[in-house]
PDB file of N, CA and C in Angstrom:
ATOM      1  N   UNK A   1     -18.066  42.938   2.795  1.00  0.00           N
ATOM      2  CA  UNK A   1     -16.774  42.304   2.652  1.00  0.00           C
ATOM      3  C   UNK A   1     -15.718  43.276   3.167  1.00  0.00           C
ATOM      4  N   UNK A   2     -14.599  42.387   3.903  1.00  0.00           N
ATOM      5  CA  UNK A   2     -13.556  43.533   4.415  1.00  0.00           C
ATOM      6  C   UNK A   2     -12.425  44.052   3.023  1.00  0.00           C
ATOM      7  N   UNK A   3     -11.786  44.882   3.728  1.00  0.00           N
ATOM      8  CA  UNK A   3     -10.781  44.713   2.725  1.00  0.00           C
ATOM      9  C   UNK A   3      -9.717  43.882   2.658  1.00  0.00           C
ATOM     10  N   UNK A   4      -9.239  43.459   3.179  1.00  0.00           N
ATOM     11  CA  UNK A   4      -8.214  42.255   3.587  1.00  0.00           C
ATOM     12  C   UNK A   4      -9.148  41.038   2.837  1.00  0.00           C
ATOM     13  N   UNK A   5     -10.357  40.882   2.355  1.00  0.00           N
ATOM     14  CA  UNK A   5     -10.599  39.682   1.980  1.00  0.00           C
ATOM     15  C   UNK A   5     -10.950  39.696   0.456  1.00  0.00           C
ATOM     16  N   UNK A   6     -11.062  41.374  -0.160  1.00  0.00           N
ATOM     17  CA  UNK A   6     -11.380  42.166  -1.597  1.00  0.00           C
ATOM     18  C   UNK A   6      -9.518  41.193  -2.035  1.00  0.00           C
ATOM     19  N   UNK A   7     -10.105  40.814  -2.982  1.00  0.00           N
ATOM     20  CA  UNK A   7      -8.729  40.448  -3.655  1.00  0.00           C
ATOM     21  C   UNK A   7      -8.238  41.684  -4.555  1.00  0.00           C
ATOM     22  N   UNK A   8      -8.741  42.627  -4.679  1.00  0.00           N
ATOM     23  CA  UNK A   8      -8.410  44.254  -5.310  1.00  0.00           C
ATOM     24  C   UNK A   8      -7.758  45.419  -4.257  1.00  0.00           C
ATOM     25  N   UNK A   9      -7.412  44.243  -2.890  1.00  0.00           N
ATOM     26  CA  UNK A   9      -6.417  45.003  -1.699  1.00  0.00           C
ATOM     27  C   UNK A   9      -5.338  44.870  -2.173  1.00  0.00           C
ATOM     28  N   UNK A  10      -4.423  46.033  -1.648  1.00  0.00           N
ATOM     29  CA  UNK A  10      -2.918  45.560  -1.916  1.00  0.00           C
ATOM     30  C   UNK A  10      -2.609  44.663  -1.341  1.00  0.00           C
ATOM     31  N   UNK A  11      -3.370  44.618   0.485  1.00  0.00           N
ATOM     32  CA  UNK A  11      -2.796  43.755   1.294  1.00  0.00           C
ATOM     33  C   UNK A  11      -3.028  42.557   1.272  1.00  0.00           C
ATOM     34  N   UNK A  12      -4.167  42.310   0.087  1.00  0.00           N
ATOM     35  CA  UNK A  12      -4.191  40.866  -0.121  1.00  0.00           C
ATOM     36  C   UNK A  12      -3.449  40.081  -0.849  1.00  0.00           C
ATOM     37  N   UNK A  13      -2.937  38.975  -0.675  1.00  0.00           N
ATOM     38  CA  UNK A  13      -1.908  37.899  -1.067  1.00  0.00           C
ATOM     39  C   UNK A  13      -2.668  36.222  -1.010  1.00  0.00           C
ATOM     40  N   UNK A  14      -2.170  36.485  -2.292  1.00  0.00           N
ATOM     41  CA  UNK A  14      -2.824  34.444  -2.469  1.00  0.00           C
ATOM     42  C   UNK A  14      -2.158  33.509  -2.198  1.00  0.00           C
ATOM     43  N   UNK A  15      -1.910  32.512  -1.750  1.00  0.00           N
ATOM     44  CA  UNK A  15      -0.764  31.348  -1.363  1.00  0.00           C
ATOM     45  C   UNK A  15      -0.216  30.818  -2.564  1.00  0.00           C
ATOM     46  N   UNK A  16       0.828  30.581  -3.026  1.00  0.00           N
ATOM     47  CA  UNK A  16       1.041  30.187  -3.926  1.00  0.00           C
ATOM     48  C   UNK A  16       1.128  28.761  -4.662  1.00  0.00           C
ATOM     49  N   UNK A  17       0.253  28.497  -5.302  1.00  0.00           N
ATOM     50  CA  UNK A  17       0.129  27.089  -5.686  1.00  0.00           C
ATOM     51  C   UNK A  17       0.883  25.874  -6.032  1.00  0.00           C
ATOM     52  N   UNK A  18       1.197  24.758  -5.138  1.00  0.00           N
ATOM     53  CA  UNK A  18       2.228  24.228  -5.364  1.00  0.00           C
ATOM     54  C   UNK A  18       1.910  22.745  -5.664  1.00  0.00           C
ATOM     55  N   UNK A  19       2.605  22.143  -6.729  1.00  0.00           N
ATOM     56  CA  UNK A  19       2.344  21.428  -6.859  1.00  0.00           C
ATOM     57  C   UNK A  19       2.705  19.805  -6.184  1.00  0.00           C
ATOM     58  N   UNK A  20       2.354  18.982  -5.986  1.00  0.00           N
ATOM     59  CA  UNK A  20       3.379  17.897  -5.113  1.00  0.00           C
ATOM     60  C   UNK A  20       4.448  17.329  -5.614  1.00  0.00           C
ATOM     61  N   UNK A  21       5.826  17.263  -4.997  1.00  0.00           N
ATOM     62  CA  UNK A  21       6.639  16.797  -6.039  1.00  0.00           C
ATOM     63  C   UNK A  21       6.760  15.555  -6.258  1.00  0.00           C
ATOM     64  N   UNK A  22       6.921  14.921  -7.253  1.00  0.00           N
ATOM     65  CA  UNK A  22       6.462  13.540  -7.775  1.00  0.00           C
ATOM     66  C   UNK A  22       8.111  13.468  -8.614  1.00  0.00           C
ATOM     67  N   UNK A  23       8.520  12.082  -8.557  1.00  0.00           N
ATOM     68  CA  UNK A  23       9.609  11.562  -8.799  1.00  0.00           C
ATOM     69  C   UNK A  23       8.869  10.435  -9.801  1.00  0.00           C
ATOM     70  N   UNK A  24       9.095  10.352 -10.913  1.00  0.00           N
ATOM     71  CA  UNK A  24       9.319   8.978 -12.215  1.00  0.00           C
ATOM     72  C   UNK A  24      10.115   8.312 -12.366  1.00  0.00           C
ATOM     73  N   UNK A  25       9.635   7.121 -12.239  1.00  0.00           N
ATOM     74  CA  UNK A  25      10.730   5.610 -12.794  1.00  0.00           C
ATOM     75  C   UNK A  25      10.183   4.772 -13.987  1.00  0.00           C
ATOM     76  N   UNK A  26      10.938   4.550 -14.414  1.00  0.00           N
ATOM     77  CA  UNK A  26      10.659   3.708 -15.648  1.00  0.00           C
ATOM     78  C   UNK A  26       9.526   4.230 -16.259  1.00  0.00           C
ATOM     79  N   UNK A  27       9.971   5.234 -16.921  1.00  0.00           N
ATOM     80  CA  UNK A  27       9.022   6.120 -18.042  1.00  0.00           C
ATOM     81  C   UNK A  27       7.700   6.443 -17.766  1.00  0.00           C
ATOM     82  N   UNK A  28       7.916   6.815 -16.628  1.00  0.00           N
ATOM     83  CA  UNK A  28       6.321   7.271 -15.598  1.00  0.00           C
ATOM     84  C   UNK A  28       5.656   5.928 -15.465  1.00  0.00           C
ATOM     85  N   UNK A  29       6.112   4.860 -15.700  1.00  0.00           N
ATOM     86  CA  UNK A  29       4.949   3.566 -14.881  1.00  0.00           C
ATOM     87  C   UNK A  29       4.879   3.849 -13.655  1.00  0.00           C
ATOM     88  N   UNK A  30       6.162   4.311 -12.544  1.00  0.00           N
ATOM     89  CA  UNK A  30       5.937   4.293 -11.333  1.00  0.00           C
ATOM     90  C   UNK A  30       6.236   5.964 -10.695  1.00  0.00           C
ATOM     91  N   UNK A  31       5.488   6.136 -10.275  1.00  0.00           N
ATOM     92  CA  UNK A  31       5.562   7.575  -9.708  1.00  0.00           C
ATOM     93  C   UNK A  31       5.391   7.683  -7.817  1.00  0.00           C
ATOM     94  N   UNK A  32       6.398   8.093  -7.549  1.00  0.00           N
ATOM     95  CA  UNK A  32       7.162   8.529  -6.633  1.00  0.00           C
ATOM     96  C   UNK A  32       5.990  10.036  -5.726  1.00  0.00           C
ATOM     97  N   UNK A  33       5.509  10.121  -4.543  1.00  0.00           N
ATOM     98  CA  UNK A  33       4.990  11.425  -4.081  1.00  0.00           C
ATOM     99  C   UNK A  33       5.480  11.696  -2.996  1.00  0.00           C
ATOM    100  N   UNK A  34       5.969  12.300  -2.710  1.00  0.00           N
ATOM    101  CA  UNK A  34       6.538  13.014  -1.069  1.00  0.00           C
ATOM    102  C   UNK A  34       5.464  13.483  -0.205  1.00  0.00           C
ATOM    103  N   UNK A  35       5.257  13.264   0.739  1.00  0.00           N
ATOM    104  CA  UNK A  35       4.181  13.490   1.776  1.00  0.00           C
ATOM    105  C   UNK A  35       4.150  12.559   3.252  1.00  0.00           C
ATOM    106  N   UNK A  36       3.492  12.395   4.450  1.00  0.00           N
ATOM    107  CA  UNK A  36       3.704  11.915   5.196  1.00  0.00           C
ATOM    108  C   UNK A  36       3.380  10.681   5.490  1.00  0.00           C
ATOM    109  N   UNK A  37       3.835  10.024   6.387  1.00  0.00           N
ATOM    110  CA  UNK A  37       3.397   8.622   6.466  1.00  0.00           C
ATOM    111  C   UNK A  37       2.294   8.419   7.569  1.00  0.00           C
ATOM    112  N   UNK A  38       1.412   7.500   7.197  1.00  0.00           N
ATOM    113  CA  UNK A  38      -0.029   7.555   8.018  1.00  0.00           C
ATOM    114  C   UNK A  38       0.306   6.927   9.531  1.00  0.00           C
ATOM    115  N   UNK A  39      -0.142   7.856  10.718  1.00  0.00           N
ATOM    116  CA  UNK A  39      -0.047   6.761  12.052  1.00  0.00           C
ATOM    117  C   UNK A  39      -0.169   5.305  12.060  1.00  0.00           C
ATOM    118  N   UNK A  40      -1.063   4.783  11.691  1.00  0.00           N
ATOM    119  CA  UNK A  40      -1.434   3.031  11.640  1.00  0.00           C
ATOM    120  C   UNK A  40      -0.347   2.526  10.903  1.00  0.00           C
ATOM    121  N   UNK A  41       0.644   2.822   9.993  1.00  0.00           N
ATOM    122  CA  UNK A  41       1.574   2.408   9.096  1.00  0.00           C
ATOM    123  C   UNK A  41       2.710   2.132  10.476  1.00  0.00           C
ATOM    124  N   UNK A  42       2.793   3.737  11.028  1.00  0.00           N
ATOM    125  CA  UNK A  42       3.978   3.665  11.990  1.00  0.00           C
ATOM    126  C   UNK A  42       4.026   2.429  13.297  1.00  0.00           C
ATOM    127  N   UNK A  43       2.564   2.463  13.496  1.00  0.00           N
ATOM    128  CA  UNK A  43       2.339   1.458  14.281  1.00  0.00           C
ATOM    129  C   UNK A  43       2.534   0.084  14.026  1.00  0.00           C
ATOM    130  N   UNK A  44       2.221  -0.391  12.444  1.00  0.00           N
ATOM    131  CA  UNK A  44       2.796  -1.769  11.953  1.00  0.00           C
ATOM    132  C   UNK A  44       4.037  -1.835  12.251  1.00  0.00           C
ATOM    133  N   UNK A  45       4.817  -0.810  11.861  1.00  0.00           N
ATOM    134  CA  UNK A  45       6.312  -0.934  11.789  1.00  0.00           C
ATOM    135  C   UNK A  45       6.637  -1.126  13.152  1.00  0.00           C
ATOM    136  N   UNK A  46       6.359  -0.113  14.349  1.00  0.00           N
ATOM    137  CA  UNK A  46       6.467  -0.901  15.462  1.00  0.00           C
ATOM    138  C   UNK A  46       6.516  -2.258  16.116  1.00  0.00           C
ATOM    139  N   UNK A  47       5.255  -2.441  15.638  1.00  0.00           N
ATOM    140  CA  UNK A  47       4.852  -3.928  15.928  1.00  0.00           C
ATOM    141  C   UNK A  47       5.432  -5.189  15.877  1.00  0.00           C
ATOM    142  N   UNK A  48       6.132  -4.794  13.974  1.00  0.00           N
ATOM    143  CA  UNK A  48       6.940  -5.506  13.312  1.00  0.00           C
ATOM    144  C   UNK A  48       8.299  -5.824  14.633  1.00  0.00           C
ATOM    145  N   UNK A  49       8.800  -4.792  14.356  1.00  0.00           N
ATOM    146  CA  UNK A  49      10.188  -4.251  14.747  1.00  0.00           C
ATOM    147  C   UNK A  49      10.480  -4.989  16.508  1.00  0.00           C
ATOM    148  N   UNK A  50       9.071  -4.695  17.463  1.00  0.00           N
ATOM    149  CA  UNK A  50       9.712  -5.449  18.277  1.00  0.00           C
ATOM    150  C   UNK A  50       9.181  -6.850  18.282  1.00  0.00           C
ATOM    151  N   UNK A  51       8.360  -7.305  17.447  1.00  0.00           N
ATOM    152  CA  UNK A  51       8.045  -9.221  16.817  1.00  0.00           C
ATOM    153  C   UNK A  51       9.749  -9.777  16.634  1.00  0.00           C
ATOM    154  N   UNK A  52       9.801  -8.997  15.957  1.00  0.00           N
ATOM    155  CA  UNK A  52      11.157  -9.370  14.901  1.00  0.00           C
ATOM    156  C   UNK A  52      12.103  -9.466  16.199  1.00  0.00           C
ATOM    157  N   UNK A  53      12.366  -8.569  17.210  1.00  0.00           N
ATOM    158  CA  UNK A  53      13.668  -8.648  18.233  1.00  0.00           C
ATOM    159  C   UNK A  53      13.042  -9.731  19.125  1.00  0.00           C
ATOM    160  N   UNK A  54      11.797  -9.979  19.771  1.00  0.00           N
ATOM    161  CA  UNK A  54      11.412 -11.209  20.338  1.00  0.00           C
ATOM    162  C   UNK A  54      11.561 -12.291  19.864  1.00  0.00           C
ATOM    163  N   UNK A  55      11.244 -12.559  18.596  1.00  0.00           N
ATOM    164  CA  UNK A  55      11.430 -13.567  17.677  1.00  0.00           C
ATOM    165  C   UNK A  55      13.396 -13.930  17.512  1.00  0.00           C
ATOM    166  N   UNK A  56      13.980 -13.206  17.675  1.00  0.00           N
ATOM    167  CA  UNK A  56      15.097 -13.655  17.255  1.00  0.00           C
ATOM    168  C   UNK A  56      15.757 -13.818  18.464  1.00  0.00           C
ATOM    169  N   UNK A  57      15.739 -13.046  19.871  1.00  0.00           N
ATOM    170  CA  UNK A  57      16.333 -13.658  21.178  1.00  0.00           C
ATOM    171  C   UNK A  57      15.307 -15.268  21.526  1.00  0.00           C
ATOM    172  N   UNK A  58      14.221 -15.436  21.724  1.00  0.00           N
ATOM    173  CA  UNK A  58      13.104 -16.632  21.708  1.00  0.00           C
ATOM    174  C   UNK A  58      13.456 -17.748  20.480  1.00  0.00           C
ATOM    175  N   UNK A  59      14.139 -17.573  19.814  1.00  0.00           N
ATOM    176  CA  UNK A  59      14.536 -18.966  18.858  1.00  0.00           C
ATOM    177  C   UNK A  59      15.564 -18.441  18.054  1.00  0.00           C
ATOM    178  N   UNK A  60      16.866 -18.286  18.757  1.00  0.00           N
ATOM    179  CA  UNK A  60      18.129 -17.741  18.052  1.00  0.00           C
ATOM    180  C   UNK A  60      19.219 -19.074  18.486  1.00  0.00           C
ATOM    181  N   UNK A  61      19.550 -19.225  17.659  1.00  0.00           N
ATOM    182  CA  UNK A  61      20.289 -20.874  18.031  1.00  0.00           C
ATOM    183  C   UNK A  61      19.757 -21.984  17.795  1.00  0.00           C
ATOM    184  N   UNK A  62      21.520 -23.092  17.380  1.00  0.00           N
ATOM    185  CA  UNK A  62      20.369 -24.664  16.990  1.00  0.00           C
ATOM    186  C   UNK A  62      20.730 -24.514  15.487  1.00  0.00           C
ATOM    187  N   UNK A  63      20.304 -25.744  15.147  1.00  0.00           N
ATOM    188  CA  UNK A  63      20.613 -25.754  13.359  1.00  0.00           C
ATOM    189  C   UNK A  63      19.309 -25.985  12.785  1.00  0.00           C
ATOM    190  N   UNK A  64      18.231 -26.011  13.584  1.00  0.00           N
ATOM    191  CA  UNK A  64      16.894 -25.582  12.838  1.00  0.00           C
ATOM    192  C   UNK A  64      16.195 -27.165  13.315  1.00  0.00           C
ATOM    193  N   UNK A  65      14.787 -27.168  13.014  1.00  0.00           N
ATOM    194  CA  UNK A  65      14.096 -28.683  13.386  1.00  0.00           C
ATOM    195  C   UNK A  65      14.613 -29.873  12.230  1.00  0.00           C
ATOM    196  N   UNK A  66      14.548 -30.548  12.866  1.00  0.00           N
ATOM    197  CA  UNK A  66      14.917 -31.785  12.618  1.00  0.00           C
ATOM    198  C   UNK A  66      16.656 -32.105  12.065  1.00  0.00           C
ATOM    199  N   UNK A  67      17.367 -30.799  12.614  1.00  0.00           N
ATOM    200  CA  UNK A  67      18.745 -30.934  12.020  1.00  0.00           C
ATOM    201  C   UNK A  67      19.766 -31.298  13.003  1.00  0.00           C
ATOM    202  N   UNK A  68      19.226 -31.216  14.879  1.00  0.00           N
ATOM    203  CA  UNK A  68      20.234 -31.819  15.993  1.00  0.00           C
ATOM    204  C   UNK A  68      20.020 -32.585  16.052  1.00  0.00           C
ATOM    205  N   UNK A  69      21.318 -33.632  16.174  1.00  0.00           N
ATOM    206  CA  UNK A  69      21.673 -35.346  16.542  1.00  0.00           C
ATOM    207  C   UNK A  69      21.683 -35.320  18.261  1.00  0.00           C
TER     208      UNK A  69
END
């Protein structure tokens, strides 16, 4: 074993343990975690986002079916 890996080195240092920070609502029923958001999520939201702008230039106008005389 080196010394750099003897935890009885000076020069060795442990990372310090952290815990995740977590936010409570309504008396801990709902708990809150900070961390990142998964690629495939970002990609829904994409998806969404330009559905949603096609969707609204493609049938924007009009008072809806069966409501023009």
């Amino acid at each position: 074993m080196s010394d750099r890996q003897d935890p009885g080195h000076p020069e060795w240092t442990e990372a310090p343990h952290t815990e995740p920070a977590v936010e409570e609502f309504a008396d801990g029923e709902i708990k809150s975690y900070h961390g990142r958001v998964d690629g495939w999520l970002l990609i829904v939201y994409a998806i969404l986002a330009v559905w949603g702008v096609y969707y609204l230039f493609a049938y924007w106008g009009g008072l809806g079916p069966g409501q023009a005389r």
